[in-house]
C-alpha atoms as a PDB file:
ATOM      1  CA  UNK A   1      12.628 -10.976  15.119  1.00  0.00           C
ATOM      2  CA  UNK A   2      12.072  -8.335  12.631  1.00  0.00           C
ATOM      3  CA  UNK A   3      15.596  -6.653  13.191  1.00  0.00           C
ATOM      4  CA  UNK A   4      17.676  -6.149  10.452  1.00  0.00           C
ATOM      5  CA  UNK A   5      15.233  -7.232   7.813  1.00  0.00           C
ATOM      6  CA  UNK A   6      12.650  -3.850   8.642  1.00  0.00           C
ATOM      7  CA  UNK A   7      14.767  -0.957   6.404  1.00  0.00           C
ATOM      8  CA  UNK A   8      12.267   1.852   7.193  1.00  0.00           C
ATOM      9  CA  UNK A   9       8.805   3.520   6.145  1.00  0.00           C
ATOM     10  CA  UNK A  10       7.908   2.811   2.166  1.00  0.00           C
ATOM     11  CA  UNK A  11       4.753   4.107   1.869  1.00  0.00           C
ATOM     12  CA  UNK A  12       0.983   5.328   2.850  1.00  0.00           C
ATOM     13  CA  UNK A  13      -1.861   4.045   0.858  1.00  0.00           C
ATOM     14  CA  UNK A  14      -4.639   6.409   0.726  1.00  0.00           C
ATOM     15  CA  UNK A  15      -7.936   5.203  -0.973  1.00  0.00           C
ATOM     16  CA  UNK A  16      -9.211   7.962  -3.371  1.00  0.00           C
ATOM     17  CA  UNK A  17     -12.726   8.390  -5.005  1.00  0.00           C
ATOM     18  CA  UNK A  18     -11.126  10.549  -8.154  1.00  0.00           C
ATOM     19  CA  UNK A  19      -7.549   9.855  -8.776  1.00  0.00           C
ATOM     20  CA  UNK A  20      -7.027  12.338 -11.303  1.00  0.00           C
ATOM     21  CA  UNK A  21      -8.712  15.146  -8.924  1.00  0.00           C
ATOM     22  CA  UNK A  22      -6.222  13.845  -5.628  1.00  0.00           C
ATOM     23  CA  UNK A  23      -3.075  12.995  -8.371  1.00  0.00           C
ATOM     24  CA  UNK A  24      -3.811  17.312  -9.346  1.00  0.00           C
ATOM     25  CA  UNK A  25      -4.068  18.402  -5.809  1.00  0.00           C
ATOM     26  CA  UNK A  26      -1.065  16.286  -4.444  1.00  0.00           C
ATOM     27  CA  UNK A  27       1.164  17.537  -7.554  1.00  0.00           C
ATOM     28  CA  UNK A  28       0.296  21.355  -6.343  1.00  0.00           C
ATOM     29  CA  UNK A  29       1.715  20.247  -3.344  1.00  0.00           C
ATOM     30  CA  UNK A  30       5.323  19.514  -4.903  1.00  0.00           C
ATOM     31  CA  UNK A  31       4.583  15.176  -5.396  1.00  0.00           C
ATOM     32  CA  UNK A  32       5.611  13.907  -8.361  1.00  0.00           C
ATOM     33  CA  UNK A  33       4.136  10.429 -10.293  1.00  0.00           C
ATOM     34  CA  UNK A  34       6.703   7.790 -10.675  1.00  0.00           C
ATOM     35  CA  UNK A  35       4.401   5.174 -11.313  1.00  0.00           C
ATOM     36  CA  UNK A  36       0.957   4.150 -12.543  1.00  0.00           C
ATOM     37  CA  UNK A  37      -1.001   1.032 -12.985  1.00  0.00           C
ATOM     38  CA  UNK A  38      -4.316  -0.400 -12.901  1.00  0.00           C
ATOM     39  CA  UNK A  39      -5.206  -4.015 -11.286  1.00  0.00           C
ATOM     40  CA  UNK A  40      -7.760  -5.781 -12.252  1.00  0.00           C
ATOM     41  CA  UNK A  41     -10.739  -6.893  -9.612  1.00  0.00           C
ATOM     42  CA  UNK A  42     -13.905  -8.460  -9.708  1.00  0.00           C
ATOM     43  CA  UNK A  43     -15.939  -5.120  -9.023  1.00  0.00           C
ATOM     44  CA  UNK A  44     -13.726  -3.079 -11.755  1.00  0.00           C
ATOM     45  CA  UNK A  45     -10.603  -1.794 -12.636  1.00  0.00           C
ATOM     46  CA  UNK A  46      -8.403   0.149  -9.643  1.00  0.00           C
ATOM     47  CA  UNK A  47      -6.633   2.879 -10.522  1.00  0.00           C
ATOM     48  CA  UNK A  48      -3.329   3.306  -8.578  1.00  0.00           C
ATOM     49  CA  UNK A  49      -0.164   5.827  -8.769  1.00  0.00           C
ATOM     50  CA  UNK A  50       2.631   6.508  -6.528  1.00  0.00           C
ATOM     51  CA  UNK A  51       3.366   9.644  -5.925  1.00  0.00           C
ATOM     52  CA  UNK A  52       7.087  10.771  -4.742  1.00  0.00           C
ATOM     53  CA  UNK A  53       8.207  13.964  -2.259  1.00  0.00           C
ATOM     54  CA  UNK A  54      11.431  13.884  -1.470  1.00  0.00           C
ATOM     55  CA  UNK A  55      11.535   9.967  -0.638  1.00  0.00           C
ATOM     56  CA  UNK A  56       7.880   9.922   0.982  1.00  0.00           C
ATOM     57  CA  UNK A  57       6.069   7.634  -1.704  1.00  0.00           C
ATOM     58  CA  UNK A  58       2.157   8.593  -1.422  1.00  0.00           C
ATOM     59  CA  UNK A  59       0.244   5.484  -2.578  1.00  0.00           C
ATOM     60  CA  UNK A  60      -3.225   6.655  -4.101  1.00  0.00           C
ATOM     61  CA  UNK A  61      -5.551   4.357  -5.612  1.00  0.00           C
ATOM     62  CA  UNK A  62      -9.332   4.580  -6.380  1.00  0.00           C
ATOM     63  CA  UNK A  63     -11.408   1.455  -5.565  1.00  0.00           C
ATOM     64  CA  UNK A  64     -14.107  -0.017  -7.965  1.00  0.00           C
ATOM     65  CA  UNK A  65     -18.212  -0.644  -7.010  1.00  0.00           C
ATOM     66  CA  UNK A  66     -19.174  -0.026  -3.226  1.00  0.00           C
ATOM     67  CA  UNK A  67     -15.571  -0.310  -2.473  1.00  0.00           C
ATOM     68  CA  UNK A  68     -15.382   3.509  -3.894  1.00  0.00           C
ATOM     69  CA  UNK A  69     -18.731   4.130  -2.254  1.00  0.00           C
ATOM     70  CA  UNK A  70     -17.669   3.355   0.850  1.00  0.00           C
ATOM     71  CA  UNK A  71     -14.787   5.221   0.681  1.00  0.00           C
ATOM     72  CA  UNK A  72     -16.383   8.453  -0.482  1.00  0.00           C
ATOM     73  CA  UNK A  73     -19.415   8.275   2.691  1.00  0.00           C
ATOM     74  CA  UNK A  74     -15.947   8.181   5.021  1.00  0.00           C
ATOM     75  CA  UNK A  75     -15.657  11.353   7.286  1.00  0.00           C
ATOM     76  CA  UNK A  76     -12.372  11.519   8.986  1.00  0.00           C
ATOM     77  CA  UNK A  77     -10.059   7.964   8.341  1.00  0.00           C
ATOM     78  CA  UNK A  78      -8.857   7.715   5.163  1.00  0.00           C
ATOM     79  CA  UNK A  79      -5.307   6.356   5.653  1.00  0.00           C
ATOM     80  CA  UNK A  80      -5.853   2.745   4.357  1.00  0.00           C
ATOM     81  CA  UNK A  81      -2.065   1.434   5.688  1.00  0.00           C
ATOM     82  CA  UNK A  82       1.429   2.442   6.109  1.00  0.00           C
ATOM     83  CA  UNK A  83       4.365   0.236   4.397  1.00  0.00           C
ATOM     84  CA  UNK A  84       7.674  -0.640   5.576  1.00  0.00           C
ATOM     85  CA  UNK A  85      10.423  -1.906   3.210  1.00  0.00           C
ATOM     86  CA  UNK A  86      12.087  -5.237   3.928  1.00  0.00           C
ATOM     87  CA  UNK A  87      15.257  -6.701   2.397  1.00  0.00           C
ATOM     88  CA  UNK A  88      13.241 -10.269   2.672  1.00  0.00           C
ATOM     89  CA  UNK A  89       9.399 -10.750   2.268  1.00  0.00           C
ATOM     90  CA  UNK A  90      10.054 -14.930   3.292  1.00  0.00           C
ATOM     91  CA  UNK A  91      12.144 -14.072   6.847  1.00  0.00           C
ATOM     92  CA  UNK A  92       9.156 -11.324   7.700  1.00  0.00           C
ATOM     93  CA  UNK A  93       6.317 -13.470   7.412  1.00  0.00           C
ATOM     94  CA  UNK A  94       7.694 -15.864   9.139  1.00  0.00           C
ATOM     95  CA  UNK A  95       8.879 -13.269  11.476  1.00  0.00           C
ATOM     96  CA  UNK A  96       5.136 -11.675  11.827  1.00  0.00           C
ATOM     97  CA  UNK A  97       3.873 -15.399  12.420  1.00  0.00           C
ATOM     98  CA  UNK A  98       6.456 -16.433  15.182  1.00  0.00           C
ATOM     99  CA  UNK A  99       5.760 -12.986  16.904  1.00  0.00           C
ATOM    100  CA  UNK A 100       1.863 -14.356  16.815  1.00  0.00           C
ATOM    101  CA  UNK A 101       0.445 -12.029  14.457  1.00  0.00           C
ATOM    102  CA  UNK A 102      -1.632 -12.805  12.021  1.00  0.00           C
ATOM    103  CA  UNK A 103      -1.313 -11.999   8.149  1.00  0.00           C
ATOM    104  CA  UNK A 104      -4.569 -10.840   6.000  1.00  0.00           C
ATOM    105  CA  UNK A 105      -3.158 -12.743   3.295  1.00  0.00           C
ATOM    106  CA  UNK A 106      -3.176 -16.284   3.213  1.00  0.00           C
ATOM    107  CA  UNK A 107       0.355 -15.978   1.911  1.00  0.00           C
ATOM    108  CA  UNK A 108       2.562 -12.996   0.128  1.00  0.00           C
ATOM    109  CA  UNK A 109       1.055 -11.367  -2.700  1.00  0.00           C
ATOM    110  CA  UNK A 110       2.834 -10.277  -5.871  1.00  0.00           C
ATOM    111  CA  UNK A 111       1.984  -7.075  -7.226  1.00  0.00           C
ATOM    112  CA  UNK A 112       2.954  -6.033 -10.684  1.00  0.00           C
ATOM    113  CA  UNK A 113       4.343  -2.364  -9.458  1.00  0.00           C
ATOM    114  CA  UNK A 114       7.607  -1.091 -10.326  1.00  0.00           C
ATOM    115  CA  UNK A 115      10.431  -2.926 -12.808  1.00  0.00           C
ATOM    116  CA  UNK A 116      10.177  -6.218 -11.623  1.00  0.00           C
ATOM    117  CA  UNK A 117       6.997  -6.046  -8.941  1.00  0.00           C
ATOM    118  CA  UNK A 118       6.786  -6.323  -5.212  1.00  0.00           C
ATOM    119  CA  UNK A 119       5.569  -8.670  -2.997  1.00  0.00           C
ATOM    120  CA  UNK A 120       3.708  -7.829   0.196  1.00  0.00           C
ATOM    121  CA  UNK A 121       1.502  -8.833   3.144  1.00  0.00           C
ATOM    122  CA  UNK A 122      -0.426  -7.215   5.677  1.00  0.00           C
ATOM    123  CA  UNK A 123      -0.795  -7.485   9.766  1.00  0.00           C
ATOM    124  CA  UNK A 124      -3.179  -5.401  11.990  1.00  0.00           C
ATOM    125  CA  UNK A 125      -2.217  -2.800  14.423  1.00  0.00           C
ATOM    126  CA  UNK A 126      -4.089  -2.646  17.937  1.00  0.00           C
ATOM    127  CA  UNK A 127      -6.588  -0.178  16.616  1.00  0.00           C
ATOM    128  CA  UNK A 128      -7.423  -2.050  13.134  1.00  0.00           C
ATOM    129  CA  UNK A 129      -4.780  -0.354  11.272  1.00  0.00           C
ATOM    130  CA  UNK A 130      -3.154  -2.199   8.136  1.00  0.00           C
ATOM    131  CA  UNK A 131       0.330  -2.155   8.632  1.00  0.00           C
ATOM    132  CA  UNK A 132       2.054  -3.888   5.115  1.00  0.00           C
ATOM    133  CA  UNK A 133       5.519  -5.548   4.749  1.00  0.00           C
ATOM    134  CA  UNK A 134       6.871  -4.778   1.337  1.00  0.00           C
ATOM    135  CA  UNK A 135       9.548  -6.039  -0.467  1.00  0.00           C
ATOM    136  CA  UNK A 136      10.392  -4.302  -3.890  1.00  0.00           C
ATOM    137  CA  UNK A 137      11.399  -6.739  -6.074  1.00  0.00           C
ATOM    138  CA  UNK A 138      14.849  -6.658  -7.620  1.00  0.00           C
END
């Protein structure tokens, strides 16, 4: 179903209530920025950046309005979702809905990250966990 078209982990997203105060602390820890953006939403801007260490891309990004709120009243929890890369964003959703699982999105969403964007949806885990499809456009 998925074989062949999963190509491994791409990256966590971790929601952030000061992305210049996490981008600092993750850079002391040897991650480097390799890119930066901000997307638009109805509550306010959201800050993202990918951070790189050796092939593990950290995905921070800092919410707008009571999104941010929420996030900083969170105790433990703050992995948002983990990404995998696939070769073909088409074949996995229609993979994810013949396995019965059902996608956030109402259909893949294009993102405006890297050279020529990605496009992605997302599926829950057992517990609630986001668990994305990615496909890095080329």
């Amino acid at each position: 179903m998925f074989a062949g078209n999963v190509q491994g982990f791409q990256h966590l997203g971790l929601p952030v209530t000061d992305i210049a105060r996490s981008r600092a602390f993750y850079e002391r820890l040897g991650f480097r920025a390799v890119f930066e953006t901000t997307l638009p939403s109805e509550s306010g801007a959201i800050l993202v950046a990918m951070l790189d260490l050796g092939g593990f891309i950290l995905e921070l990004y800092q919410p707008a309005g009571t999104d941010r709120a929420e996030i900083a009243a969170r105790g433990d929890g703050h992995v948002d979702h983990l990404a995998l890369n696939v070769a073909d964003i088409g074949q996995a959703w229609e993979a994810a809905r013949t396995a019965g699982l059902t996608p956030l999105e109402e259909a893949p969403v294009f993102l405006p990250f890297w050279d020529k964007g990605c496009k992605y949806f997302t599926v829950r885990g057992p517990d609630g966990e986001k668990v994305e499809f990615n496909q890095i456009l080329g």
